[in-house]
N, C-alpha and C. Protein backbone atom coordinates (compact mmCIF):
# COMPACT_ATOMS: atom_id res chain seq x y z
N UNK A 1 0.86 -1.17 0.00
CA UNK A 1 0.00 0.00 0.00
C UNK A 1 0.90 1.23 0.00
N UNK A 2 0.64 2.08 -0.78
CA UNK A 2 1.12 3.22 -1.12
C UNK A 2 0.87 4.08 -0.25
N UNK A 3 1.66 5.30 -0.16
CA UNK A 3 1.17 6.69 1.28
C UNK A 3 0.33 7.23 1.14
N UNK A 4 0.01 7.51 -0.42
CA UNK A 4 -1.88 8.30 -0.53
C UNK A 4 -2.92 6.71 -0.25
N UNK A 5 -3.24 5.78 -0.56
CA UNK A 5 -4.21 4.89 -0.24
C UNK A 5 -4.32 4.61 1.25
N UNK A 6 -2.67 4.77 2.12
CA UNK A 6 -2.67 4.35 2.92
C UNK A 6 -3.55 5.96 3.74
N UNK A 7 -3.46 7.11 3.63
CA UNK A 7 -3.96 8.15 4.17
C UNK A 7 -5.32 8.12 4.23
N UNK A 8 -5.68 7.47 2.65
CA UNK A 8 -7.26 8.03 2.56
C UNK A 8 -8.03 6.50 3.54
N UNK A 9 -7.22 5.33 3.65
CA UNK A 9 -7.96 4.59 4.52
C UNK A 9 -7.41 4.66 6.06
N UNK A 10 -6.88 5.38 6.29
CA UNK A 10 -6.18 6.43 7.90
C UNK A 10 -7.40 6.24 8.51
N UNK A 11 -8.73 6.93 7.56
CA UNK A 11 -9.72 8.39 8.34
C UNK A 11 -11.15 7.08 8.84
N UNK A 12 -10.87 5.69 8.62
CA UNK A 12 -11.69 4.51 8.72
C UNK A 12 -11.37 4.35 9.88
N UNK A 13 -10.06 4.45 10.55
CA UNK A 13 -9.24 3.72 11.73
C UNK A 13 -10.33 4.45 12.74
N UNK A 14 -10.56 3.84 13.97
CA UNK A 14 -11.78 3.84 14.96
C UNK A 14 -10.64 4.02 15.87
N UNK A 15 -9.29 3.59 16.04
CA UNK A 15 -8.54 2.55 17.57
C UNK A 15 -7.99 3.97 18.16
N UNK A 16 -7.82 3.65 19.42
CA UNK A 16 -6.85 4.89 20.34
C UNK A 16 -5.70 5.41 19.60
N UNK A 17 -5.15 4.03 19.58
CA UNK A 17 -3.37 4.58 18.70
C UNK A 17 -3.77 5.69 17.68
N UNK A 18 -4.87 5.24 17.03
CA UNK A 18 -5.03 6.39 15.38
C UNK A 18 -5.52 7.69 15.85
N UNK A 19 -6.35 7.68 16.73
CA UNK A 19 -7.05 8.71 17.48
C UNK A 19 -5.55 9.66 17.89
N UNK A 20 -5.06 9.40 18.56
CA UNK A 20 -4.21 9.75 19.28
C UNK A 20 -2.93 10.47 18.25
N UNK A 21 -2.65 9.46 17.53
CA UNK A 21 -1.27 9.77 16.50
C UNK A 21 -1.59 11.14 15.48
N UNK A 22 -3.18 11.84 15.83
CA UNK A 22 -3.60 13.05 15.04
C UNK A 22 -3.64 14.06 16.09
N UNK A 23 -3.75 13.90 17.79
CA UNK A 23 -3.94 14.76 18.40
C UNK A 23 -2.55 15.76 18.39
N UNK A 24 -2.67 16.80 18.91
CA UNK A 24 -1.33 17.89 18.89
C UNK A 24 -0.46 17.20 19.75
N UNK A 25 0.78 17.36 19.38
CA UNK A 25 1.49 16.44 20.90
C UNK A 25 2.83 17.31 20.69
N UNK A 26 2.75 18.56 22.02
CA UNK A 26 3.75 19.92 22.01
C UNK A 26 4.90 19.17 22.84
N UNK A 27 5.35 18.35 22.46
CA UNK A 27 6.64 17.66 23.49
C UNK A 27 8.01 18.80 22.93
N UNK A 28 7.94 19.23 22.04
CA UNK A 28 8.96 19.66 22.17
C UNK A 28 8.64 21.35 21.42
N UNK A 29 7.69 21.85 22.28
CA UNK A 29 7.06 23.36 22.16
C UNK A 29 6.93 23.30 20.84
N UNK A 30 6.41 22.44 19.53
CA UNK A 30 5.95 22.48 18.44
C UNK A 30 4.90 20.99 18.38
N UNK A 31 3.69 21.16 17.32
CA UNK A 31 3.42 19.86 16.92
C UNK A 31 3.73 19.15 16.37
N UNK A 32 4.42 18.33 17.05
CA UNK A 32 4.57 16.84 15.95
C UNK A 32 4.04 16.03 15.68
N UNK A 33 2.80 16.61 16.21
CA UNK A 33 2.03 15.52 14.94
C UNK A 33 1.10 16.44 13.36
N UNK A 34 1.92 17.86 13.31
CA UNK A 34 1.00 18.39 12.59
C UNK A 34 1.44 18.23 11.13
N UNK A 35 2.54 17.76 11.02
CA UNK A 35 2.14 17.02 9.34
C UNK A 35 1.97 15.93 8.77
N UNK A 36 1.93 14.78 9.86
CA UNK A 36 0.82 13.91 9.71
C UNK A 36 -0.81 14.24 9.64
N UNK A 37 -0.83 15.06 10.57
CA UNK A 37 -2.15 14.96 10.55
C UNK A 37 -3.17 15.80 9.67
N UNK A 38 -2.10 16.67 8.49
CA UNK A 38 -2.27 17.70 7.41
C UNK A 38 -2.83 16.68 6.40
N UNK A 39 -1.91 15.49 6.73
CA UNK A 39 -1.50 14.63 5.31
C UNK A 39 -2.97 14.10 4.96
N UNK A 40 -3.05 13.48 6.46
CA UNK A 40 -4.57 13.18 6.94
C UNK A 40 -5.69 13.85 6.30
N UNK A 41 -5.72 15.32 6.41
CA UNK A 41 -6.54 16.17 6.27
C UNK A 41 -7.07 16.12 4.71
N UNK A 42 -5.64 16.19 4.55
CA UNK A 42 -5.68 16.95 3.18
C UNK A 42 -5.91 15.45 2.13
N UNK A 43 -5.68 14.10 2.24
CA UNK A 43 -6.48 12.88 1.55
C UNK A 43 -7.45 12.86 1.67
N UNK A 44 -8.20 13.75 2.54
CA UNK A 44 -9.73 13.61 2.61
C UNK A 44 -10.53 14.47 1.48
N UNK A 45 -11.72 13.85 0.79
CA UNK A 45 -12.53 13.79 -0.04
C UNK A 45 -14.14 13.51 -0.15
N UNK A 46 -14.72 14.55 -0.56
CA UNK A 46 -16.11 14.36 -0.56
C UNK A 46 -16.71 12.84 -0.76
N UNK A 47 -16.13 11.94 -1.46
CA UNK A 47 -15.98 10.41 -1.86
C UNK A 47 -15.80 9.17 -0.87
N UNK A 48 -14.94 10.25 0.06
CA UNK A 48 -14.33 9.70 1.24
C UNK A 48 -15.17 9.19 2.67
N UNK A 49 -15.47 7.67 3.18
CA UNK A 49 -15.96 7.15 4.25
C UNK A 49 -15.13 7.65 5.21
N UNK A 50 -15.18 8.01 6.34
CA UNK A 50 -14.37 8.25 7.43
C UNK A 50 -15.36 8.14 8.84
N UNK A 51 -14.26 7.64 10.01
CA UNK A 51 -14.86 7.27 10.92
C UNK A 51 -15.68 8.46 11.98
N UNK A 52 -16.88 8.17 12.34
CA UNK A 52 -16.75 9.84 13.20
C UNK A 52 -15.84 10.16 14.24
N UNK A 53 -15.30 9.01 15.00
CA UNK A 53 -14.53 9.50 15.83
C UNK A 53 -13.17 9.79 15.16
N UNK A 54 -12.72 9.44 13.93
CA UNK A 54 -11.52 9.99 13.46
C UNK A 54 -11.64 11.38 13.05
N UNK A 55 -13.08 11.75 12.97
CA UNK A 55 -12.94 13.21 11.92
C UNK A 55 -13.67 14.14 13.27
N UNK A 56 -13.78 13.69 14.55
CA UNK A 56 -13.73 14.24 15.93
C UNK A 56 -12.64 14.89 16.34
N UNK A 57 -11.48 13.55 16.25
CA UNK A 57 -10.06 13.51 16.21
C UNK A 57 -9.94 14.67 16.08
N UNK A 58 -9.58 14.97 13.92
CA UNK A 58 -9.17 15.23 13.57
C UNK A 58 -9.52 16.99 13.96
N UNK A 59 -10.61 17.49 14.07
CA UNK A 59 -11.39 18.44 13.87
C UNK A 59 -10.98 19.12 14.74
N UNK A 60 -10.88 18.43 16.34
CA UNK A 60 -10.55 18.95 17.68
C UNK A 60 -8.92 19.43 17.77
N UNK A 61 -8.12 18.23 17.44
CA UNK A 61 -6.92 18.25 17.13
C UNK A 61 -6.12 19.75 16.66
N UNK A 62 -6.86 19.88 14.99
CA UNK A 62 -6.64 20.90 14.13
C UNK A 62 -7.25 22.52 14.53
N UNK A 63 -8.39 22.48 15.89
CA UNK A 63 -8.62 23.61 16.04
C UNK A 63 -7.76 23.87 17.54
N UNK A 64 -7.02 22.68 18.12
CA UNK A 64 -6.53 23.09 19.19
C UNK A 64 -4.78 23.80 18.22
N UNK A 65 -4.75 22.80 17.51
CA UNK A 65 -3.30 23.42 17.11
C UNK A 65 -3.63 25.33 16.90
N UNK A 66 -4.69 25.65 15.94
CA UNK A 66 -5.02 26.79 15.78
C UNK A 66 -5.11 27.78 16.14
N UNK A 67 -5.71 27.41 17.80
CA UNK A 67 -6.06 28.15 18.61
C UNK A 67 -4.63 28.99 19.32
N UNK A 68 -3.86 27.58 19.60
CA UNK A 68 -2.70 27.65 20.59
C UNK A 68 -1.60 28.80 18.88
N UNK A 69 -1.46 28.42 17.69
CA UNK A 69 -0.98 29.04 16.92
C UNK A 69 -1.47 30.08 16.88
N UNK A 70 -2.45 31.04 16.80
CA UNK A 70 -2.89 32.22 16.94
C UNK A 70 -3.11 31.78 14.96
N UNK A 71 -4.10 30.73 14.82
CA UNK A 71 -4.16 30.81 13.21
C UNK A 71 -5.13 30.48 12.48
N UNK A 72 -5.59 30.21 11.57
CA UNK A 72 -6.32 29.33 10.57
C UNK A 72 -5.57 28.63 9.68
N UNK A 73 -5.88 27.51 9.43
CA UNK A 73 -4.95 26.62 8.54
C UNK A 73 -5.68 26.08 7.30
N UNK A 74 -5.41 25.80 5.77
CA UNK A 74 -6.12 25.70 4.93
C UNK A 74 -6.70 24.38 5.13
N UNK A 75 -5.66 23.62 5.97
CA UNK A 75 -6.29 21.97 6.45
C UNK A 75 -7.71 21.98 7.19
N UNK A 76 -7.79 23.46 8.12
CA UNK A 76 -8.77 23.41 8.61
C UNK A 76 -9.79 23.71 7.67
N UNK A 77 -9.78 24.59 7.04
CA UNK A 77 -10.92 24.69 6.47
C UNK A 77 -11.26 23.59 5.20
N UNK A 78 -10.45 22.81 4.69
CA UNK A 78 -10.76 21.46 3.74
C UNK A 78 -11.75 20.62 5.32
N UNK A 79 -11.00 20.40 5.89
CA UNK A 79 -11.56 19.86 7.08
C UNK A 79 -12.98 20.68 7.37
N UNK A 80 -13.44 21.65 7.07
CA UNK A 80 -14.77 22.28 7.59
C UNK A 80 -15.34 21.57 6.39
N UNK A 81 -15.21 21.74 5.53
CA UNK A 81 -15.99 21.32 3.99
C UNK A 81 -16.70 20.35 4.20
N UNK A 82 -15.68 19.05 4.64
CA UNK A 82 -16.28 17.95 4.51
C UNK A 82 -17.05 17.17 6.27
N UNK A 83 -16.67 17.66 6.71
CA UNK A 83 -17.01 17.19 8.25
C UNK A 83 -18.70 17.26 8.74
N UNK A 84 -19.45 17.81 7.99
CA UNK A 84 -21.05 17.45 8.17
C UNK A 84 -21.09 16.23 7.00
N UNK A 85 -20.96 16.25 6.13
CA UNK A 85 -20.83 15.27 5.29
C UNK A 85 -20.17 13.71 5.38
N UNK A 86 -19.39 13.63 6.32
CA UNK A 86 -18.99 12.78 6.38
C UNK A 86 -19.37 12.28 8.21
N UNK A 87 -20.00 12.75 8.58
CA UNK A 87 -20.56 12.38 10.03
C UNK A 87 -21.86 12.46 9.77
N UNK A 88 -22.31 12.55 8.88
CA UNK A 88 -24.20 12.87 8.51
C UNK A 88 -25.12 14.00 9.49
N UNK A 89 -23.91 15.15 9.89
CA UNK A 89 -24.28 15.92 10.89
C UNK A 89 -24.75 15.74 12.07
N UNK A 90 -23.71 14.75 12.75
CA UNK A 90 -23.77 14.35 13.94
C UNK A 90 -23.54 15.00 14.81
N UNK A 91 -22.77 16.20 14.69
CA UNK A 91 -21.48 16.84 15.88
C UNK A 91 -21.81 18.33 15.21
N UNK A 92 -22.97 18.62 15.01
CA UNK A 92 -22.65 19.89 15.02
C UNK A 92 -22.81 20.74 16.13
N UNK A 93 -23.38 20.16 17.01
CA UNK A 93 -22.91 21.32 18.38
C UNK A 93 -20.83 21.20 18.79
N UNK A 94 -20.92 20.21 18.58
CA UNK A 94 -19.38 19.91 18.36
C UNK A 94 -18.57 21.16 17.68
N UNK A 95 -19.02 20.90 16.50
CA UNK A 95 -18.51 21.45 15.12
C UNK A 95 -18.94 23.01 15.68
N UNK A 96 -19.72 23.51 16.08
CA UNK A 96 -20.27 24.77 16.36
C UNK A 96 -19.43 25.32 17.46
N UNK A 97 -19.06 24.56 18.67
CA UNK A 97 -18.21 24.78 19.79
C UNK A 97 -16.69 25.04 19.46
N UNK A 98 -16.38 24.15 17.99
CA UNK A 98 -15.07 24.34 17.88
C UNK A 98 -14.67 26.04 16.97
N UNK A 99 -16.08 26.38 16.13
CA UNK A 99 -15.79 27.36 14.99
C UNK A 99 -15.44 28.86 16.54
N UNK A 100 -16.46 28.75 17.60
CA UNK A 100 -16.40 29.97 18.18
C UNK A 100 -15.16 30.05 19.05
N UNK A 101 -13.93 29.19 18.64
CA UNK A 101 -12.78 28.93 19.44
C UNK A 101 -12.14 30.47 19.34
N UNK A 102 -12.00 31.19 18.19
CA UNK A 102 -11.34 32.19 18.01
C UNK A 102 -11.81 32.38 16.35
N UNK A 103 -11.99 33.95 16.11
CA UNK A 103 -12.15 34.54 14.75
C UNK A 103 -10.91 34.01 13.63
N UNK A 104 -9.85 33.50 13.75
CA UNK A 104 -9.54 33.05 12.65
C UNK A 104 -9.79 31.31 12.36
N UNK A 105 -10.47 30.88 13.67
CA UNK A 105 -11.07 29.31 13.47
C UNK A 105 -12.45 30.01 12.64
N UNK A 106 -12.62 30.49 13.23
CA UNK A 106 -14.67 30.73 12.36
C UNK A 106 -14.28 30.95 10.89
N UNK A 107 -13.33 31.97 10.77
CA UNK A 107 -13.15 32.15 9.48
C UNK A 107 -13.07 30.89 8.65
N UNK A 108 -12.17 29.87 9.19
CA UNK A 108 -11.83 28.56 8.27
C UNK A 108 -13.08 28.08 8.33
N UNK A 109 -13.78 28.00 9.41
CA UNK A 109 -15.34 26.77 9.28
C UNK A 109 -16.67 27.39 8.89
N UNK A 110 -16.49 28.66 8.54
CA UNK A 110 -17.64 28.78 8.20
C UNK A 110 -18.06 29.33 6.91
């Protein structure tokens, strides 16, 4: 399996380890997990099955990096696109809690 097939079937993975290997992890006052979890982002596709708790993960993950960056990221907002769509609008109080994190998160999600 190749690194794009292997990304776009990433967002299926349900388990802690996968959950986890997308959250921010500042061990060394940067994220290292933030270009994995871009890579993540950014294989995702309107086409695309994904798990809800991976695109929870992913969503929470990408607005904590944001927040703590003072930013918006284009990952986030590919990530706003598809995230009712691919949870069948499960989490939008979720999704709603994360956009009012800060004006350059709203900007990306809305």
């Amino acid at each position: 399996m190749n690194k794009s097939e292997y990304l776009k079937t990433f967002v299926a993975f349900n388990d802690d380890a996968s959950l986890l290997s997308v959250s921010p992890d500042w061990s060394d006052g940067i994220d290292l997990n933030l270009e994995f979890r871009h890579q993540v982002i950014d294989s995702l596709t309107l086409e695309t099955s994904a798990a809800p708790a991976m695109m929870k993960a992913l969503l929470k993950a990408e607005v904590e990096y944001c927040e703590k960056s003072w930013c918006g990221t284009p990952q986030l907002r590919k990530l706003a696109s598809v995230f009712h769509k691919l949870t069948n609008n499960q989490f939008t109080e979720l999704y709603d809690e994360c956009a009012l994190r800060s004006y350059d998160i709203e900007n990306c999600m809305r």
